[in-house]
Protein backbone atom coordinates (compact mmCIF):
# COMPACT_ATOMS: atom_id res chain seq x y z
CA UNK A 1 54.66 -66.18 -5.70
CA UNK A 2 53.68 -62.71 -6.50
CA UNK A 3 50.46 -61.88 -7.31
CA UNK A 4 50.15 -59.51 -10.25
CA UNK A 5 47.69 -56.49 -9.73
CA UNK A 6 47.10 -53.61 -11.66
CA UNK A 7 49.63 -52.23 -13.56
CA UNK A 8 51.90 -54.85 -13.39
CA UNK A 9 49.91 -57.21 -16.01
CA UNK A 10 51.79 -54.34 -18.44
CA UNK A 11 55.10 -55.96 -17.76
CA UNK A 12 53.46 -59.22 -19.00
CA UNK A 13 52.09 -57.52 -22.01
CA UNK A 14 55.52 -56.03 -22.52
CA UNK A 15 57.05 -59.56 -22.82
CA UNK A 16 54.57 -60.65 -24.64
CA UNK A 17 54.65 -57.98 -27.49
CA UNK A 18 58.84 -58.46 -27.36
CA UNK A 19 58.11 -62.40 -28.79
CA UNK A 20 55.26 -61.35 -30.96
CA UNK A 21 57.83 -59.06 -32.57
CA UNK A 22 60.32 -62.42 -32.85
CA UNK A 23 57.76 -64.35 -34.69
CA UNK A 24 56.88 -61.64 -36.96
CA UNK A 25 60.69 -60.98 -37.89
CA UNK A 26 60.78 -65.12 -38.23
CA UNK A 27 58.02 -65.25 -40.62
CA UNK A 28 59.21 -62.27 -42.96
CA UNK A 29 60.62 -64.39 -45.39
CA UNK A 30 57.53 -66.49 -45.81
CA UNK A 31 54.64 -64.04 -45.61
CA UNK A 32 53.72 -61.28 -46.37
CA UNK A 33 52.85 -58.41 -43.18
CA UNK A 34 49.11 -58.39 -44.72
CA UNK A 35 49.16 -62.33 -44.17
CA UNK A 36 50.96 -61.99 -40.76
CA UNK A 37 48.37 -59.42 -39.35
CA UNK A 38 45.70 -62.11 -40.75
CA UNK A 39 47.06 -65.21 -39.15
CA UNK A 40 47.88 -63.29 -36.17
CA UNK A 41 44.36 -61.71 -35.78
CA UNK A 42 42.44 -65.11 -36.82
CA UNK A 43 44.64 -67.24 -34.70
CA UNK A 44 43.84 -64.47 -31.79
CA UNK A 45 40.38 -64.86 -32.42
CA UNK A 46 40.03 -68.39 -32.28
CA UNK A 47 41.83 -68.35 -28.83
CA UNK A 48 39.74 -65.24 -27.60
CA UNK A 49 36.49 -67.21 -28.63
CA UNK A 50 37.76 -70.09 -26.51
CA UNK A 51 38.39 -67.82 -23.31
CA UNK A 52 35.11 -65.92 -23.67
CA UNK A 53 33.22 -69.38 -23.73
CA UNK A 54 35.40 -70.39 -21.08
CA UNK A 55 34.60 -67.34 -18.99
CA UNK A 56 31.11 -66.81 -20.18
CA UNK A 57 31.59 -63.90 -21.52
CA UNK A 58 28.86 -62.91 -24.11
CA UNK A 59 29.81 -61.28 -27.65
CA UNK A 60 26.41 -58.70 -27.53
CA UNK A 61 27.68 -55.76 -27.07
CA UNK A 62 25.58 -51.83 -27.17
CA UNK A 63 29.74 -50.06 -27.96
CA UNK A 64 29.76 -51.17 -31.31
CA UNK A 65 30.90 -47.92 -32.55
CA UNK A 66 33.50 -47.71 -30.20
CA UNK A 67 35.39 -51.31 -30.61
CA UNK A 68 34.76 -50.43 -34.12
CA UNK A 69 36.84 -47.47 -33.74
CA UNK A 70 39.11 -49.07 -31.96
CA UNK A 71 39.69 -52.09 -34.65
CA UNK A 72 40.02 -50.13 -37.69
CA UNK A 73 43.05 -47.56 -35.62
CA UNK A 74 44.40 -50.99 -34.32
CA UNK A 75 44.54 -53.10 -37.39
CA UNK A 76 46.13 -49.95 -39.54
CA UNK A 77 48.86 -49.22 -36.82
CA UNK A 78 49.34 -53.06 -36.61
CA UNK A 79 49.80 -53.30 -40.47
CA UNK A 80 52.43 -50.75 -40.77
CA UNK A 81 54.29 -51.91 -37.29
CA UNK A 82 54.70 -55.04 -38.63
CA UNK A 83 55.46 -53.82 -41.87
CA UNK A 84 58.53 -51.69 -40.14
CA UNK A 85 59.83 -54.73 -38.30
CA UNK A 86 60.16 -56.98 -41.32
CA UNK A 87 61.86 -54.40 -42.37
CA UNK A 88 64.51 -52.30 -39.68
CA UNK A 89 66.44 -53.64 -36.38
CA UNK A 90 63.53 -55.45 -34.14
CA UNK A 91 64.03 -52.32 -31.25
CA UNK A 92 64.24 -49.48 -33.24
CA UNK A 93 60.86 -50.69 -35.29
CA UNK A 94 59.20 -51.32 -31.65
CA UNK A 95 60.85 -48.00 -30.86
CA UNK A 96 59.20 -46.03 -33.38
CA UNK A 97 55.71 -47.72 -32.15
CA UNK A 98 56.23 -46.39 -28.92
CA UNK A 99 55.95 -42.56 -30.06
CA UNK A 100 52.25 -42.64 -29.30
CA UNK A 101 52.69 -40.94 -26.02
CA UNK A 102 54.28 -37.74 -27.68
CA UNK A 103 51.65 -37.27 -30.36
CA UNK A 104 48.80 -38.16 -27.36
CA UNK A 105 50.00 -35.56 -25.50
CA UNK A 106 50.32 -33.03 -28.30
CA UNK A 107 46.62 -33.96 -29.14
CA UNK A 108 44.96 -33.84 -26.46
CA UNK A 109 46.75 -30.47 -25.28
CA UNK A 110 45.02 -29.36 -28.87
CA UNK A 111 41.71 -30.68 -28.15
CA UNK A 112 41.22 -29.69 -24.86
CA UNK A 113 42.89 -26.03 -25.60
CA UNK A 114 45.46 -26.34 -22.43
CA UNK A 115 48.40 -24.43 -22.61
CA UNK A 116 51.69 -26.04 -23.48
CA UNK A 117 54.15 -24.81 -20.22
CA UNK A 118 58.06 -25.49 -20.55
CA UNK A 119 58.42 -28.80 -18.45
CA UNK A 120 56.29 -30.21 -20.92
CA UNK A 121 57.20 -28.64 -24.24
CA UNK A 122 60.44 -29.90 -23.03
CA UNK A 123 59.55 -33.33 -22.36
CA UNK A 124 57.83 -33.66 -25.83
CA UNK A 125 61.14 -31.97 -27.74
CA UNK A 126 62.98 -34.62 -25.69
CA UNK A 127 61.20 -37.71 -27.55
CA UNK A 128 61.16 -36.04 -30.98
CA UNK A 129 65.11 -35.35 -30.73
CA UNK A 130 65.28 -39.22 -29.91
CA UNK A 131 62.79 -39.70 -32.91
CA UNK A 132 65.79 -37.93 -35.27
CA UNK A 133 68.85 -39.25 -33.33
CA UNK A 134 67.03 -42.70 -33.49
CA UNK A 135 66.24 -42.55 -37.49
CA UNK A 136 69.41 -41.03 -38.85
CA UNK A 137 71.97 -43.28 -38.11
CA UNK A 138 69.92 -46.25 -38.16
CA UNK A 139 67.83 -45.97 -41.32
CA UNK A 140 69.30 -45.59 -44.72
CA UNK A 141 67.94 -43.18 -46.94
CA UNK A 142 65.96 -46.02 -48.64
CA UNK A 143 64.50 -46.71 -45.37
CA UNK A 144 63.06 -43.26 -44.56
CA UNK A 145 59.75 -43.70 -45.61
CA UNK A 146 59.58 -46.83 -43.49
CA UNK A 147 60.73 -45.11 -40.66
CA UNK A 148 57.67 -42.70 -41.39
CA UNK A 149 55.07 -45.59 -41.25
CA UNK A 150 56.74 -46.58 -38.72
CA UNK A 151 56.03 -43.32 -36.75
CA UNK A 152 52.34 -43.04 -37.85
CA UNK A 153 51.77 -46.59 -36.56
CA UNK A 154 52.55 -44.77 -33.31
CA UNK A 155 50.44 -42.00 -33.73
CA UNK A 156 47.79 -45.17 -34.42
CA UNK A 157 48.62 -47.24 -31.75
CA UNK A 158 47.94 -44.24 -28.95
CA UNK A 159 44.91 -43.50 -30.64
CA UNK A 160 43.62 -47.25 -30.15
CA UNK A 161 44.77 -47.16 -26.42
CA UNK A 162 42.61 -44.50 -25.82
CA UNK A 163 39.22 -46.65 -27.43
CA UNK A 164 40.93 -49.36 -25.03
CA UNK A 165 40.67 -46.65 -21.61
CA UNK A 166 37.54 -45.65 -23.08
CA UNK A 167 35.78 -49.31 -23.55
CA UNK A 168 36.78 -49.84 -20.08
CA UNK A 169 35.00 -46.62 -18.58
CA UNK A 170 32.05 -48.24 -20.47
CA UNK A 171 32.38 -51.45 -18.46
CA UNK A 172 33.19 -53.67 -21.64
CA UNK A 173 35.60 -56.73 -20.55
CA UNK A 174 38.86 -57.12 -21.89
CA UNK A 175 37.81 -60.41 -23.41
CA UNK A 176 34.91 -58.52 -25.38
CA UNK A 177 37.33 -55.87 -26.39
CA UNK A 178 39.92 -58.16 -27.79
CA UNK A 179 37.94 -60.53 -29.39
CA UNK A 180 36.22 -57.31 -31.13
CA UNK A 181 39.31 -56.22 -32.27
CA UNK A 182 40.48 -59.07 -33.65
CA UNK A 183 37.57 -59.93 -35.31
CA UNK A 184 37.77 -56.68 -37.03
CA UNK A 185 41.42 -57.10 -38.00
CA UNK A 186 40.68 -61.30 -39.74
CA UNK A 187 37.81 -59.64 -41.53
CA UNK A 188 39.35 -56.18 -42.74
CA UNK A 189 42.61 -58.09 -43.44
CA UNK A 190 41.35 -61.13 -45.19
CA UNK A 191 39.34 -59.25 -47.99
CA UNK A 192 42.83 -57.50 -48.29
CA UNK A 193 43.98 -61.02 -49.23
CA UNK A 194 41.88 -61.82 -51.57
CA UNK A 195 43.29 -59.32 -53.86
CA UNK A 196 46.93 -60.54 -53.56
CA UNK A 197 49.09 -63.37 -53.40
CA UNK A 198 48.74 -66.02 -50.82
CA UNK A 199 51.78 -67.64 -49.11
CA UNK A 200 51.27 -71.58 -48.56
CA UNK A 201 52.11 -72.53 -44.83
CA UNK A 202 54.31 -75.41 -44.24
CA UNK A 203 55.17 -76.73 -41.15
CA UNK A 204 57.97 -74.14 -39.76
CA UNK A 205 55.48 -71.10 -40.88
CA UNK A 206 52.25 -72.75 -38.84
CA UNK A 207 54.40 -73.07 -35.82
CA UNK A 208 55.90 -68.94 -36.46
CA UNK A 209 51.87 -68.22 -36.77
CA UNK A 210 50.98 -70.14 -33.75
CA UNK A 211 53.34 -68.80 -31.92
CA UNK A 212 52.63 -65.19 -32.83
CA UNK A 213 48.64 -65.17 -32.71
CA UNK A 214 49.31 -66.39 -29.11
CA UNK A 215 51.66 -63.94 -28.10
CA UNK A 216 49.95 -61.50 -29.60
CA UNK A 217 46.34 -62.32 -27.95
CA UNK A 218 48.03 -62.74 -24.10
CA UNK A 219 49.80 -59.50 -24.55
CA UNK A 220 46.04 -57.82 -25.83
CA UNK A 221 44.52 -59.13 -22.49
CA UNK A 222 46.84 -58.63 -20.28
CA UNK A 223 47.37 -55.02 -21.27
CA UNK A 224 43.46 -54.34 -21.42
CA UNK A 225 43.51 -55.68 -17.82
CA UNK A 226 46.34 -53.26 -16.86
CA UNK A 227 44.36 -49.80 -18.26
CA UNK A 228 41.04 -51.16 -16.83
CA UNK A 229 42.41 -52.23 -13.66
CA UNK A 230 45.76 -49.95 -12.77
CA UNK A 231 47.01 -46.33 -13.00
CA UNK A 232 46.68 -44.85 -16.26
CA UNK A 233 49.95 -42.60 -16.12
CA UNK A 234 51.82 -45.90 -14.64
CA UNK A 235 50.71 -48.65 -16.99
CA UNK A 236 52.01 -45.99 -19.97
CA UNK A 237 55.12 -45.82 -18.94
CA UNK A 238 55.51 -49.80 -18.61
CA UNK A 239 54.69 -50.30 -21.67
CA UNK A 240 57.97 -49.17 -22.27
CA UNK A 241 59.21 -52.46 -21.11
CA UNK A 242 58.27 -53.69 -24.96
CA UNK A 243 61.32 -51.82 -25.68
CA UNK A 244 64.04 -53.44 -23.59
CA UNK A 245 62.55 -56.81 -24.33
CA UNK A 246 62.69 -56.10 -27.97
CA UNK A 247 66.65 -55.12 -27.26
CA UNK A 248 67.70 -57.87 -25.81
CA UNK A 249 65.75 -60.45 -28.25
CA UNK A 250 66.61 -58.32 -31.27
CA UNK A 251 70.90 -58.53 -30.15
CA UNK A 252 70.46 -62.50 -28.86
CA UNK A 253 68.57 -63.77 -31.97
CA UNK A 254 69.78 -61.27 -34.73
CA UNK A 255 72.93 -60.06 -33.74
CA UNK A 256 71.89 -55.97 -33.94
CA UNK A 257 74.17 -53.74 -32.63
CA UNK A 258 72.84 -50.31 -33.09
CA UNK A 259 75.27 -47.14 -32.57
CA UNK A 260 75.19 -45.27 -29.33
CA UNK A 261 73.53 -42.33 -31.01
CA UNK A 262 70.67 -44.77 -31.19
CA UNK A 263 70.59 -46.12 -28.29
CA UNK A 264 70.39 -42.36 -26.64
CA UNK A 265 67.85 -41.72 -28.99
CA UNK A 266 65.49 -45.01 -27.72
CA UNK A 267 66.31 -42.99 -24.26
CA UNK A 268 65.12 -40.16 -24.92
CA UNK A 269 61.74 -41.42 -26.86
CA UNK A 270 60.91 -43.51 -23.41
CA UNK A 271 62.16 -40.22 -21.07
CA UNK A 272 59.93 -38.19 -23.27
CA UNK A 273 57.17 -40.69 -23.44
CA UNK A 274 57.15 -41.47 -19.83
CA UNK A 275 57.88 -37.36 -18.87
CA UNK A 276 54.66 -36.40 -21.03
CA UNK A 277 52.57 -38.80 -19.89
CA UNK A 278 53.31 -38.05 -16.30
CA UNK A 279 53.20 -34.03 -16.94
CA UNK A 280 49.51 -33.95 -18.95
CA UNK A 281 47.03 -32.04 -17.64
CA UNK A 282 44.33 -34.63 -15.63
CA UNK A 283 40.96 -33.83 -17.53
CA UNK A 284 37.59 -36.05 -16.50
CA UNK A 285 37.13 -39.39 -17.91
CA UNK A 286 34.66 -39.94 -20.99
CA UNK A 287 30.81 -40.81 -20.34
CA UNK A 288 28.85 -42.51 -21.93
């Protein structure tokens, strides 16, 4: 059997994030997404506990600013991503997610004052026409502002991505970085809770909770490995593979069938993505 190295662990991730994505469309109509990112953090932190004991990994950490960075970007781009898929067709809510790379790029041609050349101004128009080809015929006009969360939780996700890179130049294990994370999320999400209504769990919505605070905690680890341990520019564009998975689940369990112009718009997001992320200027990693 193969052995997975590297990058590859993304494709895992990518599988992994497609069922989490199942179990939070399953539990819709019995929680809330406040109680979803909740159960999904806390059950993720009772399994990352386990594996950090298991692996001896110690909690004490001298980064705290930096996993606390990366909790608080996390936990806000995972409340309105689950928010958007409770709400629109499972891939074009993952799709939506998966805008980070466009607004990275943007960013960090800003920050670091590079000049934007036409292959990649290109590349970046590219995903934003998919962005507009994606929302128009998909969303209704009551769904617009979802489709906006749905976009910031991109712009979210790819800044928590880059804490993720950046914990790992510090030499911080992925179990240490999850379990941080998560923490962060139970704790940040469960005052939340205490100021609105709480769902009781029966038996069918423990088993959708299981079920998606393990996905959810494999697909964390197994995509920290992948930017700690592969290419950069190689595990981005994998992480596409979130997309297709959502696809196929979304038209198997759900029965969407999104129009062609949408499906050429999800192209063009992942051409873009992939394009930009391959086309950025290389600038030295961060030190510590």
């Amino acid at each position: 059997m193969m052995k997975l190295t590297g990058s590859r662990w993304m494709l895992v991730a990518g599988l992994m994030f497609g069922c989490m994505g199942v179990f939070v469309k399953l539990g819709a109509p019995y929680f809330s997404n406040i109680e979803m990112v909740f159960y999904r953090s806390f059950f993720g932190l009772l399994i990352i506990s386990a594996i950090m004991r298991t692996q001896r990994v110690s909690m004490v950490t001298h980064h705290w600013r930096a996993h606390l960075w990366r909790g608080i970007s996390g936990t806000l781009a995972l409340i309105l991503f689950f928010y958007c898929i409770t709400m629109l067709p499972l891939a074009t809510a993952v799709t939506l997610n998966y805008t980070s790379p466009l607004f990275l790029t943007v960013l960090t041609m800003v920050v670091y004052k590079d000049k934007f050349n036409l292959p990649m101004t290109m590349a970046i128009g590219m995903g934003f026409c998919g962005v507009v080809l994606l929302l128009h015929p998909t969303i209704q006009r009551d769904q617009l502002l979802t489709g906006l969360l749905g976009l910031i939780s991109g712009f979210l996700a790819g800044i928590a991505y880059i804490n993720v890179k950046q914990l790992g130049i510090l030499g911080e294990p992925a179990a240490r970085t999850v379990f941080y994370f998560t923490l962060i999320a139970t704790v940040s999400t469960g005052v939340w809770m205490l100021f609105n209504t709480v769902h009781i769990i029966t038996l069918r919505g423990f088993g959708i909770l299981l079920g998606m605070g393990s996905t959810a905690t494999f697909a964390q680890l197994a995509m920290t490995h992948a930017y700690r341990t592969g290419n950069t520019l190689v595990v981005g564009s994998l992480a596409y593979s979130t997309i297709v998975f959502a696809s196929v689940f979304g038209m198997l369990l759900w029965k969407e069938v999104l129009p062609l112009d949408s499906w050429l718009g999800m192209a063009l997001i992942i051409a873009g993505g992939v394009l930009s992320l391959w086309m950025s200027p290389r600038h030295p990693s961060p030190k510590q």
